[in-house]
N, C-alpha and C. Protein backbone atom coordinates (compact mmCIF):
# COMPACT_ATOMS: atom_id res chain seq x y z
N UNK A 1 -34.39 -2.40 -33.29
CA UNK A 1 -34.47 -3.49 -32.36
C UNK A 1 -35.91 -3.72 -31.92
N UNK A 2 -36.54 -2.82 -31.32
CA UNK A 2 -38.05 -2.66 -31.22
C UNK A 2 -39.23 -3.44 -31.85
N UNK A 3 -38.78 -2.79 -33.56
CA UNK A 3 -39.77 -3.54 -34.30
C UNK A 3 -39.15 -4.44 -35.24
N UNK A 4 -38.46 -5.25 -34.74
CA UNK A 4 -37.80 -6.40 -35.00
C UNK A 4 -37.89 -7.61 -33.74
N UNK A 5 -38.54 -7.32 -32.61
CA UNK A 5 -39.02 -7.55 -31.42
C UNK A 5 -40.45 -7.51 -31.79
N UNK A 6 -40.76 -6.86 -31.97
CA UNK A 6 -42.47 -6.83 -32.23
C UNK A 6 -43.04 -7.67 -33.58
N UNK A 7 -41.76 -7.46 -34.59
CA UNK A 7 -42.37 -8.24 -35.58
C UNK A 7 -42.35 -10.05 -35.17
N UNK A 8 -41.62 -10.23 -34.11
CA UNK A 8 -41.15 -11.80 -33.78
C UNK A 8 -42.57 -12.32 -33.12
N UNK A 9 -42.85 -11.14 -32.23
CA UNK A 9 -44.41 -11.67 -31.11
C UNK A 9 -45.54 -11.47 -32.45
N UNK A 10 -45.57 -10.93 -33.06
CA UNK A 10 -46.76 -10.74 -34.15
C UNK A 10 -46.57 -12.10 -34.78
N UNK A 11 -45.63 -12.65 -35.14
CA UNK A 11 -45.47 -14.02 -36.07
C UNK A 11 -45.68 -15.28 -34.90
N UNK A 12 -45.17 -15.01 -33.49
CA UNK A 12 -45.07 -16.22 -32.52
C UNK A 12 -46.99 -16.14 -32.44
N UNK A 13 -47.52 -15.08 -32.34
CA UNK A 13 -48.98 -14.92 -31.85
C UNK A 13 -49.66 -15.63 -33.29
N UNK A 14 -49.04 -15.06 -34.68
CA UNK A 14 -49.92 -15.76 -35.26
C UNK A 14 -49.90 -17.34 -35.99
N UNK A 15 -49.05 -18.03 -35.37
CA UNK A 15 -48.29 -19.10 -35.17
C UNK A 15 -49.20 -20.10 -34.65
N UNK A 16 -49.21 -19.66 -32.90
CA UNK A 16 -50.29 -19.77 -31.92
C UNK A 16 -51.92 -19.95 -32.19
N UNK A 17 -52.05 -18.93 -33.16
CA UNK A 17 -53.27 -18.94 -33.20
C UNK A 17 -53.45 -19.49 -34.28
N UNK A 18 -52.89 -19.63 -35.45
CA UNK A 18 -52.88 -21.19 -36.32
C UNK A 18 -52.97 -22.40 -35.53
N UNK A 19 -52.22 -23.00 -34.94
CA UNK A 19 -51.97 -24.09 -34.20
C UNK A 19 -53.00 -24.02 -33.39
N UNK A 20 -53.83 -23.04 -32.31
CA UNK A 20 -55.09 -23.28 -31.57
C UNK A 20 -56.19 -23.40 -32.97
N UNK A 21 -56.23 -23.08 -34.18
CA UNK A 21 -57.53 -22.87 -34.72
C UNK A 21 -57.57 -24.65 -35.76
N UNK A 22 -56.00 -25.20 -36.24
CA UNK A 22 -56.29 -25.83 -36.52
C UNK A 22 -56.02 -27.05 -35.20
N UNK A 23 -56.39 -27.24 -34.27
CA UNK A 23 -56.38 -28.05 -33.49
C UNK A 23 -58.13 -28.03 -33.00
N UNK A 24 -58.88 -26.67 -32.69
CA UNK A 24 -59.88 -26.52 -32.39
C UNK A 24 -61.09 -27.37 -33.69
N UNK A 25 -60.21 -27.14 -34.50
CA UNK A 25 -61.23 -27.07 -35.80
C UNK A 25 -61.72 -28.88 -35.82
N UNK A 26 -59.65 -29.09 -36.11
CA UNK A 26 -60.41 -30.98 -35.77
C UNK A 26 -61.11 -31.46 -34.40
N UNK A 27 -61.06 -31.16 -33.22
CA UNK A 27 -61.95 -31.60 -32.58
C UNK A 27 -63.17 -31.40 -32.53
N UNK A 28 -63.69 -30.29 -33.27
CA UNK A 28 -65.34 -29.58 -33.77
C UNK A 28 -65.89 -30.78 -34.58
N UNK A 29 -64.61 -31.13 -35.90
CA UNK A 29 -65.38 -31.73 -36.90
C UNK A 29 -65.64 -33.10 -36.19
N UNK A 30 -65.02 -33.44 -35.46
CA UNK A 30 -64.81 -35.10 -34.87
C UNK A 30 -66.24 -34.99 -34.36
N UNK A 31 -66.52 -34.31 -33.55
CA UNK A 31 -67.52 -34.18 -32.64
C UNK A 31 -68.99 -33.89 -33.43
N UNK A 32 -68.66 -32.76 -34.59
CA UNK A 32 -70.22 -32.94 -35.18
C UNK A 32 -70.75 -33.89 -36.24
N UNK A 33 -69.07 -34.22 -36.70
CA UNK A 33 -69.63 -35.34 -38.25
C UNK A 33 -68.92 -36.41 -37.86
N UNK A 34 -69.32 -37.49 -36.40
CA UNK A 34 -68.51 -38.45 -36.56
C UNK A 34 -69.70 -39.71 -36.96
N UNK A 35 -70.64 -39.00 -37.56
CA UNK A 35 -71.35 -40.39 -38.33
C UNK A 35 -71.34 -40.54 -39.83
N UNK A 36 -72.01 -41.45 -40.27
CA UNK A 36 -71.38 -41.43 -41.66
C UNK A 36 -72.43 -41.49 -42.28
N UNK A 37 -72.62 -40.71 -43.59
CA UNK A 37 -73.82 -39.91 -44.28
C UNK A 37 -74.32 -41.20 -44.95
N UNK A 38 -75.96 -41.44 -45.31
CA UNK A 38 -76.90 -42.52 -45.95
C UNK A 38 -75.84 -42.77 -47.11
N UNK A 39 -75.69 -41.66 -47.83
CA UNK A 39 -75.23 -41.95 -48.98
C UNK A 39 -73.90 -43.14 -49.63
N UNK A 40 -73.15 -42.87 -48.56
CA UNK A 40 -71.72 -43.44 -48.44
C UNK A 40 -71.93 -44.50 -48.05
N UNK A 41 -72.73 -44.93 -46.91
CA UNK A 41 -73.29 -46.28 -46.45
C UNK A 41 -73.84 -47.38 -47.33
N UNK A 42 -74.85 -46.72 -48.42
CA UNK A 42 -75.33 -47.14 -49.70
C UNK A 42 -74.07 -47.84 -50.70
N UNK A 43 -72.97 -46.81 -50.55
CA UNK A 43 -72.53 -47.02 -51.71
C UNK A 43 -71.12 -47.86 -51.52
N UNK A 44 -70.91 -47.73 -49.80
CA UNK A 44 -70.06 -49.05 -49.41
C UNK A 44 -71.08 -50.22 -49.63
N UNK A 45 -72.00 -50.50 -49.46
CA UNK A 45 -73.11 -51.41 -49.66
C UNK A 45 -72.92 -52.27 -51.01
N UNK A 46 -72.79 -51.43 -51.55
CA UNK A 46 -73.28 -51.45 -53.03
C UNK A 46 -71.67 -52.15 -53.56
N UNK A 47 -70.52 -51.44 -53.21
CA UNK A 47 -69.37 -51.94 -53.38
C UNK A 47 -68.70 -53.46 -52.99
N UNK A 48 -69.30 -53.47 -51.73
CA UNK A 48 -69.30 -54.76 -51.25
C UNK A 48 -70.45 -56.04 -52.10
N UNK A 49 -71.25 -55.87 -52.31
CA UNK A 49 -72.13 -56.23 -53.33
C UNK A 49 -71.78 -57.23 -54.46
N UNK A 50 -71.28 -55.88 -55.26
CA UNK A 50 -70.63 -56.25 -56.52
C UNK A 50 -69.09 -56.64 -55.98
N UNK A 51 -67.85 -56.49 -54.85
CA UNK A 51 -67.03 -57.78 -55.08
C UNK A 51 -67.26 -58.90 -54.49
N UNK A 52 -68.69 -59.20 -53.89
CA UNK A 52 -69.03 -60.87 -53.58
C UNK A 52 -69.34 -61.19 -54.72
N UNK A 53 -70.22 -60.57 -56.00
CA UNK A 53 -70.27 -61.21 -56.98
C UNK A 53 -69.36 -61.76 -58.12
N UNK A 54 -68.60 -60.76 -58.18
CA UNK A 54 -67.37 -61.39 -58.69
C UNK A 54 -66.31 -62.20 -58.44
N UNK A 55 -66.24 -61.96 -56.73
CA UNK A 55 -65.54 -63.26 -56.56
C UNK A 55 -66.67 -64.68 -56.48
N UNK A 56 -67.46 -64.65 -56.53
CA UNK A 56 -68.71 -65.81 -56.63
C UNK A 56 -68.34 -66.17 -58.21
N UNK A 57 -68.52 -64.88 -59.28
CA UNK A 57 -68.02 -65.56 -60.57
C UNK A 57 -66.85 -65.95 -61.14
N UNK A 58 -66.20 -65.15 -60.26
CA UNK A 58 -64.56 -65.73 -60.58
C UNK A 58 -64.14 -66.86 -61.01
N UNK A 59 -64.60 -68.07 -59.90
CA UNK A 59 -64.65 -69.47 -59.47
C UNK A 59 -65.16 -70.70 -60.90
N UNK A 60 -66.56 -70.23 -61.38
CA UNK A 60 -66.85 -71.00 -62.26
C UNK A 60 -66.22 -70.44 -63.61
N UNK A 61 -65.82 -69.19 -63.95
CA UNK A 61 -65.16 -68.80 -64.73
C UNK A 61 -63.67 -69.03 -64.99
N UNK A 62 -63.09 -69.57 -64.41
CA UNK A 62 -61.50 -70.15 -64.51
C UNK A 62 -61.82 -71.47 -64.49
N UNK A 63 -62.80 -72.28 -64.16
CA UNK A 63 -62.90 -73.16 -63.90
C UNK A 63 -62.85 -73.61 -65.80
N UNK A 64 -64.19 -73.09 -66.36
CA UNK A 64 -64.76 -72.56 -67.55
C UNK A 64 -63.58 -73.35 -68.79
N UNK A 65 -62.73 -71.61 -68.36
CA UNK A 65 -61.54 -71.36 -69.06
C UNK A 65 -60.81 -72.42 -69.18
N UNK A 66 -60.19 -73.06 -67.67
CA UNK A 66 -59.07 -74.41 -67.93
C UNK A 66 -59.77 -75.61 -68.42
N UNK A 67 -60.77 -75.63 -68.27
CA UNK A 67 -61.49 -76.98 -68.99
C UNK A 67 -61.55 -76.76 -70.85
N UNK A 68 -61.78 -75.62 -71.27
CA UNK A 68 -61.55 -75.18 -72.25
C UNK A 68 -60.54 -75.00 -73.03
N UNK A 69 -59.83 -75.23 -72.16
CA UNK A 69 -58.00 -75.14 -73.10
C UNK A 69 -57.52 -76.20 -72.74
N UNK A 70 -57.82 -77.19 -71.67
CA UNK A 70 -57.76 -78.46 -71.81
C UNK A 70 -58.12 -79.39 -72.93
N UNK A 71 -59.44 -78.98 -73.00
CA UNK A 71 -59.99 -79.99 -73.93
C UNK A 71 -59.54 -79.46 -75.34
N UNK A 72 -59.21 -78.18 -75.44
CA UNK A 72 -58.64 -77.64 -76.80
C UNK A 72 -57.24 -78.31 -77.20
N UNK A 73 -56.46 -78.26 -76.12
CA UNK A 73 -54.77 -79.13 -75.84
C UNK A 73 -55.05 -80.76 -76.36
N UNK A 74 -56.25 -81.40 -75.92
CA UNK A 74 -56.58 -82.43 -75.66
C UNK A 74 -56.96 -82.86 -77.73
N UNK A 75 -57.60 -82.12 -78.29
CA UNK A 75 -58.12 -82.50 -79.19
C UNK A 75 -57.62 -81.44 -80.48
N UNK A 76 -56.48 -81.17 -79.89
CA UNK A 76 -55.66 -80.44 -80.75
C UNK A 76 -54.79 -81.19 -81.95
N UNK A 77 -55.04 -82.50 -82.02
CA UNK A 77 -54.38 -83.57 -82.93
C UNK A 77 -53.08 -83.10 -83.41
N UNK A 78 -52.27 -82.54 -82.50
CA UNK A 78 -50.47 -82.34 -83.01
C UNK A 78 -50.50 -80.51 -83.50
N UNK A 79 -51.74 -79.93 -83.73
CA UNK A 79 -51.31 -78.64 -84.50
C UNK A 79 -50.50 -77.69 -83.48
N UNK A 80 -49.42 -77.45 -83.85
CA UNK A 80 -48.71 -76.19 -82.60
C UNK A 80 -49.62 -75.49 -82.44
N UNK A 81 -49.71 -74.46 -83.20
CA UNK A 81 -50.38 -73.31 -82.83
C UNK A 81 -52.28 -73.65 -81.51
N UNK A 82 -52.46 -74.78 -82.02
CA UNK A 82 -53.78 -74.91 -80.79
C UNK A 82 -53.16 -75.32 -79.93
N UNK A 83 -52.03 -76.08 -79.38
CA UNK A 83 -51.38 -76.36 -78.40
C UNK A 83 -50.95 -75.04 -77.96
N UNK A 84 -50.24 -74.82 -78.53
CA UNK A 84 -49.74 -72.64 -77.97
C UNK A 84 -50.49 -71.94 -77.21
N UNK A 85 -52.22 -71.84 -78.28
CA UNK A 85 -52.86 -71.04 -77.52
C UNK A 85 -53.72 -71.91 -76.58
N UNK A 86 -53.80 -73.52 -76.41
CA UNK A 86 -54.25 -73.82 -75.30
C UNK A 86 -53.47 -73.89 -73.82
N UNK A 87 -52.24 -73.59 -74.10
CA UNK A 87 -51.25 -73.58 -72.94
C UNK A 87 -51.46 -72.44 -72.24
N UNK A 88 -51.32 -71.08 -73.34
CA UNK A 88 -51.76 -69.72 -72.96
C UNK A 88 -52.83 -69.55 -72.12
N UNK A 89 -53.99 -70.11 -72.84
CA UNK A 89 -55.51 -69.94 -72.11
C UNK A 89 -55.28 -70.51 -70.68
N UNK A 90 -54.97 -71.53 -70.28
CA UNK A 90 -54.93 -72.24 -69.19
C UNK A 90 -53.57 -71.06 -68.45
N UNK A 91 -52.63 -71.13 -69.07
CA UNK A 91 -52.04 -70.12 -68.01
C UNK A 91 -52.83 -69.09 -67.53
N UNK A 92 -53.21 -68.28 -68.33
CA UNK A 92 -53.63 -67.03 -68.27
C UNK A 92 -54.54 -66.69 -67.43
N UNK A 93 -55.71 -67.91 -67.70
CA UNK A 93 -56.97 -68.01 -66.52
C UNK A 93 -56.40 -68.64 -64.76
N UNK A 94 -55.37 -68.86 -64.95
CA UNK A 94 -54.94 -69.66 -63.55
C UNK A 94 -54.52 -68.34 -62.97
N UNK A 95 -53.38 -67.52 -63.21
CA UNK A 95 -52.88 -66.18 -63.06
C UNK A 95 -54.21 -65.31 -62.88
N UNK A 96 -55.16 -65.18 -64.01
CA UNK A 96 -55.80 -64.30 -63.14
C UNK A 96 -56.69 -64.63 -61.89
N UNK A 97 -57.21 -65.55 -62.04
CA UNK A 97 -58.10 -66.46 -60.89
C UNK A 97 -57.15 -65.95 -59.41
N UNK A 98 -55.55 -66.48 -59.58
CA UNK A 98 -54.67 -66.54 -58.48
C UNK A 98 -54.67 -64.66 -58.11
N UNK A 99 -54.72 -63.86 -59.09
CA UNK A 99 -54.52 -62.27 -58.80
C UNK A 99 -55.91 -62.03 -58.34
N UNK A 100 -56.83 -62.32 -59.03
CA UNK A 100 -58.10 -61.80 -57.84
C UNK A 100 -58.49 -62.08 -57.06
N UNK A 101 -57.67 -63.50 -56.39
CA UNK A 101 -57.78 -64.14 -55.19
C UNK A 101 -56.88 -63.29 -54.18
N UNK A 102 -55.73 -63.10 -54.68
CA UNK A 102 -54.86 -61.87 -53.67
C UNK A 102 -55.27 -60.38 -53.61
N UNK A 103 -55.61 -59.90 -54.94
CA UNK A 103 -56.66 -58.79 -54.61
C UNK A 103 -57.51 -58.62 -53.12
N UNK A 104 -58.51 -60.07 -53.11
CA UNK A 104 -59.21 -59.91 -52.35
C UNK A 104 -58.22 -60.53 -51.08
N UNK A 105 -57.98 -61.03 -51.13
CA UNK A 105 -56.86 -60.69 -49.94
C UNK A 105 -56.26 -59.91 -49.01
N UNK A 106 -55.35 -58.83 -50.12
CA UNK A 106 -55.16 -57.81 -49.67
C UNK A 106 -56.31 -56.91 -49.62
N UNK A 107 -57.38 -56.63 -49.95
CA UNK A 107 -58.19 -56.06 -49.41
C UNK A 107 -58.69 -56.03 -48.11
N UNK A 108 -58.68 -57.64 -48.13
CA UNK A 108 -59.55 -57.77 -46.39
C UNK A 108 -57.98 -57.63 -46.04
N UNK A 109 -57.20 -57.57 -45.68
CA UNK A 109 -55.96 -57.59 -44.93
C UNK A 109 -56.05 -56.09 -44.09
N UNK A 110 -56.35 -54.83 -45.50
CA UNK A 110 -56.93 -53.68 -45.95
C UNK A 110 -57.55 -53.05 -44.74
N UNK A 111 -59.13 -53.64 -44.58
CA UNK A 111 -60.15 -53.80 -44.47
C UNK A 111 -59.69 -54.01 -42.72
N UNK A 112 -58.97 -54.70 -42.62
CA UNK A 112 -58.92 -55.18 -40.84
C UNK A 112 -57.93 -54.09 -40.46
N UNK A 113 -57.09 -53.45 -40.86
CA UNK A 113 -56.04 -52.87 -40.49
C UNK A 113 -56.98 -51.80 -40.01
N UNK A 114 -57.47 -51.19 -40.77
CA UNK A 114 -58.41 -49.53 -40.86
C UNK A 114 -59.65 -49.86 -39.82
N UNK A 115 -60.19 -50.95 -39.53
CA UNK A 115 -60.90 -50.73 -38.47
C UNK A 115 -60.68 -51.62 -37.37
């Protein structure tokens, strides 16, 4: 009974002292690293960067595309197969244009939630 009693306070104590060390620990780290290192700053920088540029190229690039399978549809004189793949092209570039527009979407949606 004894040390079946003693083994319970040895497990409640080291229980305790889990729960104080990881509670101590996150308020240490909060407190000494709550800034955010050059590096990471750079390289959110850098991330943000490159998706203004792509959504900047996005725009004339679908644009590009549907004028291109237009005028392919357009001067396709009856052949199926250039009609086929000008229907394709024009789908295809509209869909993706429309997915990296919700991409960025849900990103900033993302983006506001987290801060």
């Amino acid at each position: 009974m004894k040390k079946s009693k003693n083994k319970f306070i040895f497990i409640y104590f080291l229980f305790l002292l889990f729960v104080f060390f990881i509670t101590f620990s996150n308020v240490c780290s909060s407190a000494l690293f709550n800034s955010t290192p050059e590096l990471v700053d750079r390289l959110n920088g850098a991330f943000e960067s490159i998706k203004g540029w792509l959504l900047t190229l996005a725009t004339p690039a679908a644009a590009v595309a549907v004028g291109v399978g237009v005028f392919m549809k357009k001067f396709s004189f009856g052949d199926e197969e250039r009609i086929r793949v000008a229907k394709k092209l024009i789908r295809g570039s509209l869909f993706s244009y429309a997915f990296i527009l919700a991409i960025n979407l849900i990103l900033a949606a993302i983006k506001s939630l987290v801060e």
